[in-house]
PDB file of N, CA and C in Angstrom:
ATOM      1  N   UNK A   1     133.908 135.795 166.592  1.00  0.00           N
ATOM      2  CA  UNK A   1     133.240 135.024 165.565  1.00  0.00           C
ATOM      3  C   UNK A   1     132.097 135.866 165.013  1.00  0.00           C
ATOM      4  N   UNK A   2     131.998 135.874 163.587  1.00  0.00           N
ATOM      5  CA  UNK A   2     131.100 136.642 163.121  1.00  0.00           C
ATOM      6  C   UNK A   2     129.950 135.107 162.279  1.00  0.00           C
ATOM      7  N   UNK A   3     128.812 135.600 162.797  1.00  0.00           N
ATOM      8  CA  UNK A   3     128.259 134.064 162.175  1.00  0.00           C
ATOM      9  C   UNK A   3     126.883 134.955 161.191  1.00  0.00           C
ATOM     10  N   UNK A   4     126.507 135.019 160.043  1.00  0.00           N
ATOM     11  CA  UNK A   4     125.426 135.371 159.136  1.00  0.00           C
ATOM     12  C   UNK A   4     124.796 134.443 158.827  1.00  0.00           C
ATOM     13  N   UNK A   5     123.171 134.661 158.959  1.00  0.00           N
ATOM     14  CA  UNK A   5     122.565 133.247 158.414  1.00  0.00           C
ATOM     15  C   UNK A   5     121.273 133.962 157.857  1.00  0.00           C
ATOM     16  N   UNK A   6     121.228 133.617 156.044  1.00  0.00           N
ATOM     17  CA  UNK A   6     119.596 133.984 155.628  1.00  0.00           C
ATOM     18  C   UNK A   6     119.649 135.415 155.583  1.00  0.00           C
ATOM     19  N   UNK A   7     120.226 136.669 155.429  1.00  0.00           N
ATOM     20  CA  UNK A   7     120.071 137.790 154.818  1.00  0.00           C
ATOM     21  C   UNK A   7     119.424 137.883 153.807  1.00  0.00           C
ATOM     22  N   UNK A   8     118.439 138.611 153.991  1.00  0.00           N
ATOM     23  CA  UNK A   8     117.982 139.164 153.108  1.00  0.00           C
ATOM     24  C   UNK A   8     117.641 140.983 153.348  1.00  0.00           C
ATOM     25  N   UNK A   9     118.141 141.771 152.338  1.00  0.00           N
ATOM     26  CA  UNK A   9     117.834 142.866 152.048  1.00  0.00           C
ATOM     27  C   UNK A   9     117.316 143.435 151.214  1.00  0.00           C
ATOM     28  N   UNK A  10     116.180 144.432 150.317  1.00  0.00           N
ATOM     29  CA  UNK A  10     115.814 144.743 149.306  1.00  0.00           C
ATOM     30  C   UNK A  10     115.545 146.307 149.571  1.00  0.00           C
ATOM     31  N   UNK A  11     115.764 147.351 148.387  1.00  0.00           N
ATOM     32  CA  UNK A  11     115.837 148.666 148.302  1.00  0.00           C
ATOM     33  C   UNK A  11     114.731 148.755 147.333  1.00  0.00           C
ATOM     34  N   UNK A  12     113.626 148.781 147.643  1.00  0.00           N
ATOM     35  CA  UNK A  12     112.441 149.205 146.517  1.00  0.00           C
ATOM     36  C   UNK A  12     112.375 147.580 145.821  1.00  0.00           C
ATOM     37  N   UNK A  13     112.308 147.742 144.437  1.00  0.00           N
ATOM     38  CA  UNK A  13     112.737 146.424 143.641  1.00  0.00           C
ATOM     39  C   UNK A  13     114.074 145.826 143.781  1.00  0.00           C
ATOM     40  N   UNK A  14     114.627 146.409 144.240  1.00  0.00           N
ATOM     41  CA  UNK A  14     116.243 145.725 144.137  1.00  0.00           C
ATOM     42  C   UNK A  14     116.411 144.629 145.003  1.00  0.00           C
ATOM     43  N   UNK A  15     116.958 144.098 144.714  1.00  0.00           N
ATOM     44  CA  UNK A  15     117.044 142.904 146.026  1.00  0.00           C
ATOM     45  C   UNK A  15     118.981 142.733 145.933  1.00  0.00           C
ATOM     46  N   UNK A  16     119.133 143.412 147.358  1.00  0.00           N
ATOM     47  CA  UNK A  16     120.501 143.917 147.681  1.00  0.00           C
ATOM     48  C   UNK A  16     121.298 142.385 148.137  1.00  0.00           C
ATOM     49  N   UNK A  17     120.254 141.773 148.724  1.00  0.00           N
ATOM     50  CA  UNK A  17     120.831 140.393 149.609  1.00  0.00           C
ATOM     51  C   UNK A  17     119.711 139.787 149.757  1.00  0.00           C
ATOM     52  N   UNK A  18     120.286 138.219 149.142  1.00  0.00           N
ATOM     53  CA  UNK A  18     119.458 137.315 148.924  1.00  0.00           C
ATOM     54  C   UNK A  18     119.610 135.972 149.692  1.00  0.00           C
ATOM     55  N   UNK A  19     119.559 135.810 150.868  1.00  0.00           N
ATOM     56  CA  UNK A  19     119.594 134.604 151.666  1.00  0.00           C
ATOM     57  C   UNK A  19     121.783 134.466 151.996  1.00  0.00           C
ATOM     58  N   UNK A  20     121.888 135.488 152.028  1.00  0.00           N
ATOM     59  CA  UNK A  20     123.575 135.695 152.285  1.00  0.00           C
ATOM     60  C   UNK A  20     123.612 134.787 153.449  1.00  0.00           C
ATOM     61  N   UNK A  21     124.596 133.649 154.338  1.00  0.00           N
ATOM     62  CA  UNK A  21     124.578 133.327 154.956  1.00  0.00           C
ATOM     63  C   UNK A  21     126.317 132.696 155.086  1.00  0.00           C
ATOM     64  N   UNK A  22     127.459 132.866 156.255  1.00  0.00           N
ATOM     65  CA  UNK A  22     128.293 132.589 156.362  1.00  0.00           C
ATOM     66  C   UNK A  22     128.739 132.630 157.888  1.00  0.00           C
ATOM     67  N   UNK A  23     130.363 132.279 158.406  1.00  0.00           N
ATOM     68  CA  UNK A  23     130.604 132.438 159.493  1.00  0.00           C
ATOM     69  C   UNK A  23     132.098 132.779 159.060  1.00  0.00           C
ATOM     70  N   UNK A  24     132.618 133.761 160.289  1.00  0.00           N
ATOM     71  CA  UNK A  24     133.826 133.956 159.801  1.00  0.00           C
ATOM     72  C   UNK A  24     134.646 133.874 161.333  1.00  0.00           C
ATOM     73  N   UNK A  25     135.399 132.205 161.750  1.00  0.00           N
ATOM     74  CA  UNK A  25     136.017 132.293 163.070  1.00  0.00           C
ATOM     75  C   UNK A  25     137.120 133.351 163.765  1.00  0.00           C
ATOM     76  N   UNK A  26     137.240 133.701 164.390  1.00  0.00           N
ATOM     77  CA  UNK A  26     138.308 134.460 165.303  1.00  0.00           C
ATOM     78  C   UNK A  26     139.410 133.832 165.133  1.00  0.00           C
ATOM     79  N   UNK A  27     140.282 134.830 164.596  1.00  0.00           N
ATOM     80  CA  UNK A  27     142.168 133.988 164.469  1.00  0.00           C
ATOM     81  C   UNK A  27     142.263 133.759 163.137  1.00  0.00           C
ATOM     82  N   UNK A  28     141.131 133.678 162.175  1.00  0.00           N
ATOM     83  CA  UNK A  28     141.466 133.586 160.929  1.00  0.00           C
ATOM     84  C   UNK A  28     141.334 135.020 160.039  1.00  0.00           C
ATOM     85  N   UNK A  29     141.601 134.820 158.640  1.00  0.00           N
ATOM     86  CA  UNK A  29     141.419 135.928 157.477  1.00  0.00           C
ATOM     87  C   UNK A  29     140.113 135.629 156.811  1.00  0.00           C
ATOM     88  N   UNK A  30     139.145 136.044 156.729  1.00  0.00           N
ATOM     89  CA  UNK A  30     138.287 136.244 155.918  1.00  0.00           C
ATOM     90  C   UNK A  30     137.598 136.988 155.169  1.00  0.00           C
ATOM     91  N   UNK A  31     137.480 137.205 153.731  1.00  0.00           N
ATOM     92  CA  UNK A  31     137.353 137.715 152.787  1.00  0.00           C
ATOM     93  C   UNK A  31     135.908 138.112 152.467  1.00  0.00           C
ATOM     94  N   UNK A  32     135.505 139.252 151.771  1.00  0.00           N
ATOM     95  CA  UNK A  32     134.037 138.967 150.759  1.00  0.00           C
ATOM     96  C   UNK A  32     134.635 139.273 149.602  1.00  0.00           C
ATOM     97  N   UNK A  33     134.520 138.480 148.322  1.00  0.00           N
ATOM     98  CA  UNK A  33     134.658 138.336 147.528  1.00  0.00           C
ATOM     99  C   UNK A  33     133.489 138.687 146.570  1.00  0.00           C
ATOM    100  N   UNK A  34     133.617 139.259 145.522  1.00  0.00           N
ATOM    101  CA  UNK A  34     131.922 139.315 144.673  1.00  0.00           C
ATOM    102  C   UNK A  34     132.326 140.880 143.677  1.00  0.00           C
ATOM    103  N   UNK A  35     131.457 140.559 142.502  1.00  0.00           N
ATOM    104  CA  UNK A  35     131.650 141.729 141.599  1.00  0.00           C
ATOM    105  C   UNK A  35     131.113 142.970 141.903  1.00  0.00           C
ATOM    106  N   UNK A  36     130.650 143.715 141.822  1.00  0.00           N
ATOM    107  CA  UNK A  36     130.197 145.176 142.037  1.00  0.00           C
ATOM    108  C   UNK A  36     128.970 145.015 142.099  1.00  0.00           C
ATOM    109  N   UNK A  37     128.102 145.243 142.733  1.00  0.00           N
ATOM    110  CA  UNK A  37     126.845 145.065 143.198  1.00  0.00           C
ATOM    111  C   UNK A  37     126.281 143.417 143.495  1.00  0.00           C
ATOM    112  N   UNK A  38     126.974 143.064 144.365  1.00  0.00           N
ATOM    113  CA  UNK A  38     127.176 141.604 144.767  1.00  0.00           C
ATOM    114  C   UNK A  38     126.049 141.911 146.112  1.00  0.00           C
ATOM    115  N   UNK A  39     126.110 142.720 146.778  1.00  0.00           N
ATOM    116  CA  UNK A  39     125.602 142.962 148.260  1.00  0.00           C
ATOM    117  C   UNK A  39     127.225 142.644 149.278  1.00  0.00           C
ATOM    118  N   UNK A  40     128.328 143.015 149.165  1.00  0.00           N
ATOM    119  CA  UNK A  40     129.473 143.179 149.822  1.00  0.00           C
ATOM    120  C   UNK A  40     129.031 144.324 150.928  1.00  0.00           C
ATOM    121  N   UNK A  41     129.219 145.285 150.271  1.00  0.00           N
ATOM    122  CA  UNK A  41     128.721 146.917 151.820  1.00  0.00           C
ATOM    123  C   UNK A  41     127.437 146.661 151.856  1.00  0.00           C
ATOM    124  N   UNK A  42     126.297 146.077 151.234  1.00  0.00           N
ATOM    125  CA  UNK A  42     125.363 146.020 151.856  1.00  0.00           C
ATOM    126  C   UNK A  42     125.779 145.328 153.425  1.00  0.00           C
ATOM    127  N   UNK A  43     126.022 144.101 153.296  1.00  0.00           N
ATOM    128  CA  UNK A  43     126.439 142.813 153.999  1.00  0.00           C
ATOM    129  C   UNK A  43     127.112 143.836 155.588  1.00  0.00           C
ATOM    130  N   UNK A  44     128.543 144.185 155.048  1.00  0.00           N
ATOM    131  CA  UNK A  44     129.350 144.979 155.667  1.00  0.00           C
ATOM    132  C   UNK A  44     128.073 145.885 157.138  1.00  0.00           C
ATOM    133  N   UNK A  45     127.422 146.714 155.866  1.00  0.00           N
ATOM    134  CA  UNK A  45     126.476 148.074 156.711  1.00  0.00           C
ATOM    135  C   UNK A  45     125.383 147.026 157.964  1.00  0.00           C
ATOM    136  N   UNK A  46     125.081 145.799 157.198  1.00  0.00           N
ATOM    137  CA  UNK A  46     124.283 145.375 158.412  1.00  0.00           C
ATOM    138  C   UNK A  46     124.938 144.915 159.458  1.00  0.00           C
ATOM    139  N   UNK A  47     126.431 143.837 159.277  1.00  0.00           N
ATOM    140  CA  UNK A  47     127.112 143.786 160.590  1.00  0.00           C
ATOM    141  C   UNK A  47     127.179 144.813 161.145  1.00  0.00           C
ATOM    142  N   UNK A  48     127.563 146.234 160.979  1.00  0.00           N
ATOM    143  CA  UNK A  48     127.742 147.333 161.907  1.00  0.00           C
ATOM    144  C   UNK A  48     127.062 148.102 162.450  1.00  0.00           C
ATOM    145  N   UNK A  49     125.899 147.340 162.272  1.00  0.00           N
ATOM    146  CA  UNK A  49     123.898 147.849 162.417  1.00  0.00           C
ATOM    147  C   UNK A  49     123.831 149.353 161.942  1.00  0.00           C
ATOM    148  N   UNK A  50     124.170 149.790 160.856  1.00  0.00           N
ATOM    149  CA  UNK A  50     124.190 151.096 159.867  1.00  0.00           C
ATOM    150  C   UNK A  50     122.688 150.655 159.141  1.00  0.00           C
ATOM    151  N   UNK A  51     122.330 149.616 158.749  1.00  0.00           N
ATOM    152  CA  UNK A  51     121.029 149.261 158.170  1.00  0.00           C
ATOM    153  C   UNK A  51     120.921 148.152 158.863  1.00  0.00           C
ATOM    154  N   UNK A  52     119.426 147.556 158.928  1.00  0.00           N
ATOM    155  CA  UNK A  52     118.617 146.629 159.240  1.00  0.00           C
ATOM    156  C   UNK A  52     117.977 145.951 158.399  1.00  0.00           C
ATOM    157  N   UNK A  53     118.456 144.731 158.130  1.00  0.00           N
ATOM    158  CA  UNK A  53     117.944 143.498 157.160  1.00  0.00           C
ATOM    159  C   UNK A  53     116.320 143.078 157.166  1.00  0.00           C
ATOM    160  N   UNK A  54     116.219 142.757 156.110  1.00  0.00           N
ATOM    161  CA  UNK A  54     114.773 142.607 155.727  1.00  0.00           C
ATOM    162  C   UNK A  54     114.039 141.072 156.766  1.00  0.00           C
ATOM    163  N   UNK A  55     115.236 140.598 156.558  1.00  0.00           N
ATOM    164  CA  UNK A  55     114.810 138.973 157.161  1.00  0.00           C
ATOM    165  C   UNK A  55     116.068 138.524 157.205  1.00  0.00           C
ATOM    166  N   UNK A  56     116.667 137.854 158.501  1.00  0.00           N
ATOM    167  CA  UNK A  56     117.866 136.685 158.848  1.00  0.00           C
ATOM    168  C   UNK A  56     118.477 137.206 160.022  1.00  0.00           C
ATOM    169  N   UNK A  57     119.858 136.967 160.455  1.00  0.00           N
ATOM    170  CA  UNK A  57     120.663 137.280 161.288  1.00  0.00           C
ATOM    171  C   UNK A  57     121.595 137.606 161.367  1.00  0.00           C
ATOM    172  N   UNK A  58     122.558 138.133 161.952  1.00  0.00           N
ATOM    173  CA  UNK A  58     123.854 138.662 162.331  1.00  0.00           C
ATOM    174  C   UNK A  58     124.089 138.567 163.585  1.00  0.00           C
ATOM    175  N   UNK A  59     125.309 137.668 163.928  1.00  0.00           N
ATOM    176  CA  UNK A  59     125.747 137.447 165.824  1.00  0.00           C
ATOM    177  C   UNK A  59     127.193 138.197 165.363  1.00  0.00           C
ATOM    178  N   UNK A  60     127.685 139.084 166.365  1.00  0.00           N
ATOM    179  CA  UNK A  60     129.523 139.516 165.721  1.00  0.00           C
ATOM    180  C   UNK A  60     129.570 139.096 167.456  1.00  0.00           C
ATOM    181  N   UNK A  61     130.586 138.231 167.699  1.00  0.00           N
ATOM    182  CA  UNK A  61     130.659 137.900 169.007  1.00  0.00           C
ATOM    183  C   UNK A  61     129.893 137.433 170.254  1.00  0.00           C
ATOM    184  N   UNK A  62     128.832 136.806 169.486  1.00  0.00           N
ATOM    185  CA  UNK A  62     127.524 136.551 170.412  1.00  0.00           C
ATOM    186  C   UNK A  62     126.737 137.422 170.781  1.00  0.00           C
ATOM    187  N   UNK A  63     126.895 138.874 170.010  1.00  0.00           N
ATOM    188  CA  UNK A  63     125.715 139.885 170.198  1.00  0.00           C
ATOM    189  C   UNK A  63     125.138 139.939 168.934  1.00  0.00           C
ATOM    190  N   UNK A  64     123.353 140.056 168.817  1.00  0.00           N
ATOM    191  CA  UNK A  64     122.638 140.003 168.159  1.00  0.00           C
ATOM    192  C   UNK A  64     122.788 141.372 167.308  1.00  0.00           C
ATOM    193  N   UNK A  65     123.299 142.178 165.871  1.00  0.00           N
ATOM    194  CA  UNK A  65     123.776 143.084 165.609  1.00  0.00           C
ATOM    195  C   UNK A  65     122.235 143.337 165.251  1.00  0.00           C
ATOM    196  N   UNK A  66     120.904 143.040 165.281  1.00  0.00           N
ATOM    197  CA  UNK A  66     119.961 143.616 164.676  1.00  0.00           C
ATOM    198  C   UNK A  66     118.535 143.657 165.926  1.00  0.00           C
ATOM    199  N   UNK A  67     119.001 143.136 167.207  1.00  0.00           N
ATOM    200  CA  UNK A  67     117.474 143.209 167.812  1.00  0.00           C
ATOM    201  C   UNK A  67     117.788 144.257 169.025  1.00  0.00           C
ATOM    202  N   UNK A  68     119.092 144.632 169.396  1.00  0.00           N
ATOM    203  CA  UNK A  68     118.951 145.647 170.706  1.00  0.00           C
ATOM    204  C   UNK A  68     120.051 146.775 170.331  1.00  0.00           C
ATOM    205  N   UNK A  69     119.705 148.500 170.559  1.00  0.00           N
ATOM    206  CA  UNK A  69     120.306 149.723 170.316  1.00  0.00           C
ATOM    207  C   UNK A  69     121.846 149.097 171.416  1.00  0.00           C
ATOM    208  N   UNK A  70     121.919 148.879 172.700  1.00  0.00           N
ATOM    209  CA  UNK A  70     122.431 148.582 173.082  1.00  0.00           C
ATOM    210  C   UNK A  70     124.049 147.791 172.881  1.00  0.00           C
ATOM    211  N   UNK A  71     123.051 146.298 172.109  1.00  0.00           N
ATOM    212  CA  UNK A  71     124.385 145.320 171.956  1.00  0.00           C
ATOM    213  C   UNK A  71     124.291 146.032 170.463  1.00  0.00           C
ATOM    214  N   UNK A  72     123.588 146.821 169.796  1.00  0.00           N
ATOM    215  CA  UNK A  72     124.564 147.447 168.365  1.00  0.00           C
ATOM    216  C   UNK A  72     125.672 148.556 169.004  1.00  0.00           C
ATOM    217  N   UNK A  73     125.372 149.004 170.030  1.00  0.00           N
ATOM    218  CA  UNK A  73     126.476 149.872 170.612  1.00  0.00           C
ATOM    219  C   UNK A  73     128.104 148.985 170.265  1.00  0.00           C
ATOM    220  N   UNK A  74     127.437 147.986 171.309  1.00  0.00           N
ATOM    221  CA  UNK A  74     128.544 146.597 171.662  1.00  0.00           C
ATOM    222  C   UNK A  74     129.470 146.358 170.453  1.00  0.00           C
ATOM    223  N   UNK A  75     128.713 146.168 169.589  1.00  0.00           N
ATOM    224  CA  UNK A  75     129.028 145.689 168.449  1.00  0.00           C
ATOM    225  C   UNK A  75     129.832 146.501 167.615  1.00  0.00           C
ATOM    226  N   UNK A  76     129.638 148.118 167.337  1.00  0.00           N
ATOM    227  CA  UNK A  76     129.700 149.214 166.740  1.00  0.00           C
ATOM    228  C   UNK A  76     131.539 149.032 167.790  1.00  0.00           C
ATOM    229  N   UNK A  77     131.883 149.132 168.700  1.00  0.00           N
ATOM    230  CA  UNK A  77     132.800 149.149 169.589  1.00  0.00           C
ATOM    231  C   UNK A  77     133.923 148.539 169.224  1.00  0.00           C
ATOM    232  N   UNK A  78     133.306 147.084 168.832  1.00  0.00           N
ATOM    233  CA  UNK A  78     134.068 145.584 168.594  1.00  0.00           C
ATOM    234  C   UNK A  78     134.502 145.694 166.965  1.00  0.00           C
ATOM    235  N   UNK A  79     133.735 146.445 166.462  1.00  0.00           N
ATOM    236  CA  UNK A  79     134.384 146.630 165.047  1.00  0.00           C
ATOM    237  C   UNK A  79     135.729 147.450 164.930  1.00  0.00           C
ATOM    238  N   UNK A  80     135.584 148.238 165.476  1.00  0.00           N
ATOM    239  CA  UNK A  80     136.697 149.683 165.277  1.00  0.00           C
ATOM    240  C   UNK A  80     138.138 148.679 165.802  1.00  0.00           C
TER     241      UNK A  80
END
C-alpha cells in the first residue's frame, strides 16, 4: 500500500506539489494521470526518497519514505 497525504514541494518560486494526497492499495492498478508539469516525477522522486518534500507524507508499505536513511533503503528495495 502506498498511502500520500498533503505534499507539498516547491523549487525556488515554483510550486512542484501542492497538497498532493492519495492511496494506492496492493493488488490493484494505479495510475498518475496529469498534463506535463502536473508534479507526476516530482510525486514519483519523493516515493523513492530521490527528493524530500517540503511538508506531508509518504508510507510505501508502512515505511515512512521521508524520516529514516534506513527505511528509504527499505523502500528504495520495495520499488525495484
Amino acid at each position: 500500500m502506498i498511502e500520500v497525504k498533503d505534499l507539498h514541494k516547491s523549487f525556488g518560486k515554483v510550486e512542484a506539489l501542492r497538497g498532493v494526497s492519495f492511496s494506492a492499495p496492493d493488488g490493484k492498478i494505479t495510475g498518475l494521470l496529469g498534463p506535463n508539469g502536473a508534479g507526476k516525477t516530482t510525486t514519483l522522486r519523493i516515493l523513492y526518497t530521490v527528493l524530500k518534500p517540503d511538508r506531508g507524507s509518504a508510507v510505501v508499505d508502512g515505511c515512512n519514505a521521508l524520516t529514516d536513511a534506513s527505511i528509504s533503503a527499505s523502500v528504495r528495495r520495495r520499488s525495484e
